[in-house]
N, C-alpha and C. Protein backbone atom coordinates (compact mmCIF):
# COMPACT_ATOMS: atom_id res chain seq x y z
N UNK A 1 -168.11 34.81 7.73
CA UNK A 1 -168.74 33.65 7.14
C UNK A 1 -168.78 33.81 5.63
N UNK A 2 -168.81 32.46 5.15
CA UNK A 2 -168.82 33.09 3.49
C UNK A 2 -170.10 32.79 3.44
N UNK A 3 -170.70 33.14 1.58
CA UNK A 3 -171.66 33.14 1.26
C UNK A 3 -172.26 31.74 0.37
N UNK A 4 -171.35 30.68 0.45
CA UNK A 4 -171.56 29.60 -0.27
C UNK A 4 -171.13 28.18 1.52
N UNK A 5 -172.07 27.28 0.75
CA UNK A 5 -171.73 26.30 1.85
C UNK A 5 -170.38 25.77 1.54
N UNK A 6 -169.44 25.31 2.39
CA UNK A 6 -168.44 24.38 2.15
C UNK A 6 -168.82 23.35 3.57
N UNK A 7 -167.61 22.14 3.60
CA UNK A 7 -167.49 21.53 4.29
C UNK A 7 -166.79 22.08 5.15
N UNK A 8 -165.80 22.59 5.22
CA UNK A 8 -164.69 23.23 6.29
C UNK A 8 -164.96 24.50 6.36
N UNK A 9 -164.64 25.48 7.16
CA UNK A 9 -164.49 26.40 7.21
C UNK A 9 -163.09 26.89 8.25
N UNK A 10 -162.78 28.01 8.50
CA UNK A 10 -161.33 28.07 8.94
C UNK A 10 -161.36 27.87 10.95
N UNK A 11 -160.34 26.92 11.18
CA UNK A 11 -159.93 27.07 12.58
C UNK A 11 -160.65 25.80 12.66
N UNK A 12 -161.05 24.18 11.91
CA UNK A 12 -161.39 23.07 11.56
C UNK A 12 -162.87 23.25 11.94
N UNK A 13 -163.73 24.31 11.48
CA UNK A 13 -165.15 24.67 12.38
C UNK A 13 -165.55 23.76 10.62
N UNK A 14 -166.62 22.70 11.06
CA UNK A 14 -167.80 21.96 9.77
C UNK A 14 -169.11 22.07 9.90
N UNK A 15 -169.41 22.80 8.70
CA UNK A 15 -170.57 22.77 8.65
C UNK A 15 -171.48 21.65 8.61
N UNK A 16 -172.48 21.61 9.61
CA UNK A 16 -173.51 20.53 9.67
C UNK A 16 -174.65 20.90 8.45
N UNK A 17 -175.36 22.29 8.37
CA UNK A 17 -176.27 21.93 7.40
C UNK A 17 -176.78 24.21 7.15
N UNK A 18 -177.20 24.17 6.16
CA UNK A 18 -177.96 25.67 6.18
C UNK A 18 -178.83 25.81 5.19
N UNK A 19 -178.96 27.15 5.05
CA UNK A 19 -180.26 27.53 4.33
C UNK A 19 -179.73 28.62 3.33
N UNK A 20 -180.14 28.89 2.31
CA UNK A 20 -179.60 30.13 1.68
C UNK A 20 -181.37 30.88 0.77
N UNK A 21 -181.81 32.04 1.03
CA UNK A 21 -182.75 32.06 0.98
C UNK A 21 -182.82 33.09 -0.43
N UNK A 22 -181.53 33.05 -1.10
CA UNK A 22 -181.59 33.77 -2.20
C UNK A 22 -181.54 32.42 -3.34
N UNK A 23 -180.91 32.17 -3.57
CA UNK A 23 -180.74 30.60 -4.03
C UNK A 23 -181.76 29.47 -3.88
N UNK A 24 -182.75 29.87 -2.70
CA UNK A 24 -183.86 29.17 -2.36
C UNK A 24 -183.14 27.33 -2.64
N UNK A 25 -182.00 27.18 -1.66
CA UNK A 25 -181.21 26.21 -1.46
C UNK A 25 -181.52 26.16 0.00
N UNK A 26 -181.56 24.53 -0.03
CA UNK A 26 -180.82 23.91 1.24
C UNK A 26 -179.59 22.98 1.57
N UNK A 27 -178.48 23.03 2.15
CA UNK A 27 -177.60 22.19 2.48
C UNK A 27 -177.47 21.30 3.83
N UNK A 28 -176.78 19.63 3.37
CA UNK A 28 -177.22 19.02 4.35
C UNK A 28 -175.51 18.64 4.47
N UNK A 29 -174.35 18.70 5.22
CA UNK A 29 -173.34 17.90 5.21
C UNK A 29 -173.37 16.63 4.88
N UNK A 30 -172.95 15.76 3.57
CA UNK A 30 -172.88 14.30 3.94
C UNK A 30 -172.15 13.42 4.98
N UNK A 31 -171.54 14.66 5.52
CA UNK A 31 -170.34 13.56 6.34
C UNK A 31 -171.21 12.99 7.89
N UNK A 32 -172.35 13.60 7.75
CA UNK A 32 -173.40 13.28 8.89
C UNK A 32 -174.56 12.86 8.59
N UNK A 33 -174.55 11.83 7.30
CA UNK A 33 -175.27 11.14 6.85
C UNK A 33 -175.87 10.11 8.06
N UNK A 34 -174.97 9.79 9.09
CA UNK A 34 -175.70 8.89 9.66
C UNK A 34 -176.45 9.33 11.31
N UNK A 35 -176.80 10.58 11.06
CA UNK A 35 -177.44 11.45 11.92
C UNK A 35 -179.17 10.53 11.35
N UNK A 36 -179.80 10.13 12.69
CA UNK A 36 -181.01 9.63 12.33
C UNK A 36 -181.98 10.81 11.56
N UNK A 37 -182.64 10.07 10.18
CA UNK A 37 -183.94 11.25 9.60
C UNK A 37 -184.80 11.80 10.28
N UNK A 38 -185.44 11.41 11.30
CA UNK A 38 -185.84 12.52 11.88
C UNK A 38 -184.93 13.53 12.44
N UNK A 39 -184.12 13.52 12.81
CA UNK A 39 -183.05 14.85 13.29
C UNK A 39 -182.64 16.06 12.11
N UNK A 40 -182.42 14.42 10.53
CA UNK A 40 -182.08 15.63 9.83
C UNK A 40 -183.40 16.19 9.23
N UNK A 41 -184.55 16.27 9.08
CA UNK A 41 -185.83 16.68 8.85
C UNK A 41 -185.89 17.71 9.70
N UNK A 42 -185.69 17.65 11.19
CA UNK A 42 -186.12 18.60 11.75
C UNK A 42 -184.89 20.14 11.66
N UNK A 43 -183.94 19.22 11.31
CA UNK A 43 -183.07 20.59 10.89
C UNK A 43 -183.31 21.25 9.35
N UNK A 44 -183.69 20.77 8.91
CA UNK A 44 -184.10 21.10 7.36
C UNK A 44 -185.25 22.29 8.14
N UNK A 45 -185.93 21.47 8.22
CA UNK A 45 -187.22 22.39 8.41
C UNK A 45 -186.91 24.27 9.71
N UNK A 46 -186.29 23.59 10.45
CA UNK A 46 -185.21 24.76 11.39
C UNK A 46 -184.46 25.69 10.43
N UNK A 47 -183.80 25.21 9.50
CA UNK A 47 -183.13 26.05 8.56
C UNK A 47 -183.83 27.03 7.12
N UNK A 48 -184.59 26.31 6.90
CA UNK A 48 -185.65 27.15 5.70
C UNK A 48 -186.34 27.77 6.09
N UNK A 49 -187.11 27.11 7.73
CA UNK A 49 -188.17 28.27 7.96
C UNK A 49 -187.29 29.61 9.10
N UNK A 50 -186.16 29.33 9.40
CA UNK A 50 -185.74 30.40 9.43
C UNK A 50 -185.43 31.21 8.33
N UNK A 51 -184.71 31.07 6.90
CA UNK A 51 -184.92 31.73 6.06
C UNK A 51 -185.59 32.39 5.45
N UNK A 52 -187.07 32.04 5.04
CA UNK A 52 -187.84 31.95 5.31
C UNK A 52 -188.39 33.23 5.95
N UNK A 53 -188.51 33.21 7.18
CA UNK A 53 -189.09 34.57 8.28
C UNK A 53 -187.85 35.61 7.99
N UNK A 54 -186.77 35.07 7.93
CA UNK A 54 -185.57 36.39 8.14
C UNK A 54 -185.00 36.93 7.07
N UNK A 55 -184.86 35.77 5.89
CA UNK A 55 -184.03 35.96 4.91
C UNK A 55 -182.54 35.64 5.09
N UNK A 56 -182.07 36.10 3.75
CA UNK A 56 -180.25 35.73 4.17
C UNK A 56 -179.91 34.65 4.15
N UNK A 57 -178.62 33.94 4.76
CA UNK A 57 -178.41 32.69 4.78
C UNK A 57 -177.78 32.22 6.29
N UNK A 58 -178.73 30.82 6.32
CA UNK A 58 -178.31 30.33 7.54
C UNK A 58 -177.96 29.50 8.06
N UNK A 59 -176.45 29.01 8.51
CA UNK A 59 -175.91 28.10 8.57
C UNK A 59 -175.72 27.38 10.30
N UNK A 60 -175.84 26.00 10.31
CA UNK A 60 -175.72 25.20 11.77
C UNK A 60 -174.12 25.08 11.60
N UNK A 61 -173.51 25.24 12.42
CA UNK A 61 -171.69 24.77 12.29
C UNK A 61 -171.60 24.30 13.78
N UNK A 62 -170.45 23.08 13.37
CA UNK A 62 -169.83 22.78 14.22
C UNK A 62 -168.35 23.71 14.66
N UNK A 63 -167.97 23.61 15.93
CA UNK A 63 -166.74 24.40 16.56
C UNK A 63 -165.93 23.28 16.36
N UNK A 64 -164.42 23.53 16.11
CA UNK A 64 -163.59 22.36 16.48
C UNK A 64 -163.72 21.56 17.70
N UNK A 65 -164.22 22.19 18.96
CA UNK A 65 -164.65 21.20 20.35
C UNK A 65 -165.68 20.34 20.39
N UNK A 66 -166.65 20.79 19.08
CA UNK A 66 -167.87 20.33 19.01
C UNK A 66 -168.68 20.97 19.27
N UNK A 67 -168.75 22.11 19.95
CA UNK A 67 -170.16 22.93 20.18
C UNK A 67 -170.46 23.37 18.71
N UNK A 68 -172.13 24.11 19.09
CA UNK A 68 -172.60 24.15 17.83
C UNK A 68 -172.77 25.67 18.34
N UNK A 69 -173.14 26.18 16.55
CA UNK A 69 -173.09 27.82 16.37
C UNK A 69 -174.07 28.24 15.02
N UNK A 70 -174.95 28.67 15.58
CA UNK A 70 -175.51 29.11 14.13
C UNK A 70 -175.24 30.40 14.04
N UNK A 71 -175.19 30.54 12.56
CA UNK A 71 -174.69 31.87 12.14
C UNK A 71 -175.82 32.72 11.14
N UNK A 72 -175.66 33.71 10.94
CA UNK A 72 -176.59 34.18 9.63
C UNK A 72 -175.53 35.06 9.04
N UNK A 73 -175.81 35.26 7.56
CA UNK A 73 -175.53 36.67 6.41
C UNK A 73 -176.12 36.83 5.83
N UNK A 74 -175.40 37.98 5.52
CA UNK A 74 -176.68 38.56 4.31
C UNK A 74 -176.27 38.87 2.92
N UNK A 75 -176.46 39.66 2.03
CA UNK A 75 -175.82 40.13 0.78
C UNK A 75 -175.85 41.72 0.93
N UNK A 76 -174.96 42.48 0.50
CA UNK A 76 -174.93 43.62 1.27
C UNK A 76 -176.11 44.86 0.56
N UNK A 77 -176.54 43.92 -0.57
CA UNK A 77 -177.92 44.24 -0.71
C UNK A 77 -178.54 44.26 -0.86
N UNK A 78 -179.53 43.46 0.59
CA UNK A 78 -180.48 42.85 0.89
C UNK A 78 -180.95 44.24 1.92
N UNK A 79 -181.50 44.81 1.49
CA UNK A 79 -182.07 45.89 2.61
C UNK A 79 -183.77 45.30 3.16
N UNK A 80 -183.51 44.34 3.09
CA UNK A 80 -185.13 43.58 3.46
C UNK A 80 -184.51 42.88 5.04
N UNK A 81 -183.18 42.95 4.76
CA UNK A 81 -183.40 41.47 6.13
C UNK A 81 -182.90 42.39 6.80
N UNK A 82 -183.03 41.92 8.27
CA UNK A 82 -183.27 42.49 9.40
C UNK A 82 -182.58 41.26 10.82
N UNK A 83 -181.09 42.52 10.69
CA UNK A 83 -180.05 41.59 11.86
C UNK A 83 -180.83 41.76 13.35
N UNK A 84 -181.75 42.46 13.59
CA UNK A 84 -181.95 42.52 15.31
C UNK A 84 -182.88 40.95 15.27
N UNK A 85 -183.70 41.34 14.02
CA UNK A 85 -184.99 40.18 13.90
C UNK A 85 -184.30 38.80 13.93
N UNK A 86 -183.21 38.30 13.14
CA UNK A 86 -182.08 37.27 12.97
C UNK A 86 -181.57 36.47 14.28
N UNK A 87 -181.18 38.13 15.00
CA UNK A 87 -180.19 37.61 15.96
C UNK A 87 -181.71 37.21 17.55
N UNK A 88 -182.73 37.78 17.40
CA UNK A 88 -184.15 36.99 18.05
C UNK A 88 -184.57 35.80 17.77
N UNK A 89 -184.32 35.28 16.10
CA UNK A 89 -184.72 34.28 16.27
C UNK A 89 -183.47 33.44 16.66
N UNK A 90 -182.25 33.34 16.22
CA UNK A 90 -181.15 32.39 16.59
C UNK A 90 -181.44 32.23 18.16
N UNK A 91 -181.76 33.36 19.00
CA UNK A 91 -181.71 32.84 20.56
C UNK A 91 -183.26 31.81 20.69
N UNK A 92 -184.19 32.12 19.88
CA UNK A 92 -185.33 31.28 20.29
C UNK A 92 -184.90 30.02 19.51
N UNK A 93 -184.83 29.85 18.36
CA UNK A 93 -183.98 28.62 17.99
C UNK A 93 -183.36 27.54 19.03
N UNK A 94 -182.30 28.34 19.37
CA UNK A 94 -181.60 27.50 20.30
C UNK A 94 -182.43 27.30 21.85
N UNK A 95 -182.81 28.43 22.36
CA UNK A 95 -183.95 28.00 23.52
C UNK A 95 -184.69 27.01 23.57
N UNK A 96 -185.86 26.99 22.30
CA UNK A 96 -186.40 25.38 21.74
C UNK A 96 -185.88 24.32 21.24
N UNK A 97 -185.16 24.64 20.79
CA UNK A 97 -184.21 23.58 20.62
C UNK A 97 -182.93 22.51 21.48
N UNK A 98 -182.80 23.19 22.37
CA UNK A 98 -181.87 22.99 23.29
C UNK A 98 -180.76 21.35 23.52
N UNK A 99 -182.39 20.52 23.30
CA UNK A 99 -182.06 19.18 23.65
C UNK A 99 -181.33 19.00 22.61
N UNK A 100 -182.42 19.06 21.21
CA UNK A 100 -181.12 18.67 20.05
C UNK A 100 -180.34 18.99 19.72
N UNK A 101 -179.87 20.11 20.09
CA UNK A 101 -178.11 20.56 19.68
C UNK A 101 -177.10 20.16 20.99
N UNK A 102 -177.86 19.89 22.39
CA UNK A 102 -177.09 19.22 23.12
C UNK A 102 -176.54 17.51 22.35
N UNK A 103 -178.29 16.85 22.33
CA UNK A 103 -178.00 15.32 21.21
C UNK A 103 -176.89 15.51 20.41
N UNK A 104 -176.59 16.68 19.17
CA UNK A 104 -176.17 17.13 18.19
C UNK A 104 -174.42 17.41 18.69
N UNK A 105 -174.13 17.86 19.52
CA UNK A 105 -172.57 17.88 20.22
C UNK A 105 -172.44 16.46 20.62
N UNK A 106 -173.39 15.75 21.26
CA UNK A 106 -172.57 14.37 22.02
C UNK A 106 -172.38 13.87 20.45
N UNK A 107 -173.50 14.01 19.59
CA UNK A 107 -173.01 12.69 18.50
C UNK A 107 -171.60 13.49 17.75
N UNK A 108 -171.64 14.36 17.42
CA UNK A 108 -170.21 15.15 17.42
C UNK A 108 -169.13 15.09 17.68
N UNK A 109 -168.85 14.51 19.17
CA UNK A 109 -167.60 14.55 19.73
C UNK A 109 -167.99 12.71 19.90
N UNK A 110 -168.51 12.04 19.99
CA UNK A 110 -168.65 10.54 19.74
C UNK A 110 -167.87 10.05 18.39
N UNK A 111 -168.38 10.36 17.58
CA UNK A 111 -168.32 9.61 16.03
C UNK A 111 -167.40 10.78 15.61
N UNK A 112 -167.51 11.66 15.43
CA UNK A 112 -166.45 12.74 14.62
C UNK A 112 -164.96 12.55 15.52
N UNK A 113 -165.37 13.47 16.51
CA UNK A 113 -163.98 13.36 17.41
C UNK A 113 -163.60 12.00 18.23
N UNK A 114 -164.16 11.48 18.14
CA UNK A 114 -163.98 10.05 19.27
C UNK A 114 -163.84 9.76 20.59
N UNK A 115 -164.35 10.69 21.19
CA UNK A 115 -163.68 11.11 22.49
C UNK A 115 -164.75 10.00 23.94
N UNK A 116 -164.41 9.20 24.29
CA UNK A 116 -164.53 8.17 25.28
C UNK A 116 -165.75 8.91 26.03
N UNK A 117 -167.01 8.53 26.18
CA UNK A 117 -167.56 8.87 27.50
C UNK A 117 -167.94 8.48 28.46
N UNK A 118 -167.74 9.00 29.57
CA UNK A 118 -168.20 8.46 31.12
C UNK A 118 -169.02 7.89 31.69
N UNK A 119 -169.47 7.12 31.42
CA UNK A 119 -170.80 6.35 31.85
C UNK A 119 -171.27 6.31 33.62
């Protein structure tokens, strides 16, 4: 992962949104501007206050299929953050979270990829 947000990243994976907790930055993709405000609020707030507790930087990405992936890094010296603590919260993250990153793939493969669904 790199250490700066872009839009693309390699193998067509886009970033939806992250946190960078050295920079005391947040990033939001515009290209998912029309993701309703409460969704993107609650990812704001998902992304800083993980930074926040863990440090480092932390990014929501999309997969080219559409699944989602959060990632973390660090700076190699940051001897404060703590990958076991990181990789605990990414699984509770997604545990509580569940519904909206399911929401977060359908609108994904709807509007991004276009892909017809089954009613």
């Amino acid at each position: 992962m790199c250490n700066t947000f872009g839009e693309k990243e390699e193998g067509g994976r886009t970033v939806l949104c992250g946190a960078n907790a050295y920079e005391k930055k947040y990033y939001f993709n515009r290209k998912f501007d029309g993701i309703p405000p409460s969704i993107k609020d609650e990812l704001h707030i998902i992304c800083v206050l993980f930074t926040e507790e863990v440090g480092g930087i932390f990014t929501i990405v999309f997969e080219k299929d559409g699944s989602i992936v959060m990632e973390t890094d660090f700076a190699p010296d940051d001897f404060l953050y703590d990958e076991i603590s990181s990789g605990l919260m990414v699984r509770e993250v997604r545990r509580n979270r569940q519904e909206l990153f399911e929401a977060l793939q359908l609108y994904y493969r709807v509007f991004v990829l276009h892909e017809q669904m089954d009613v």
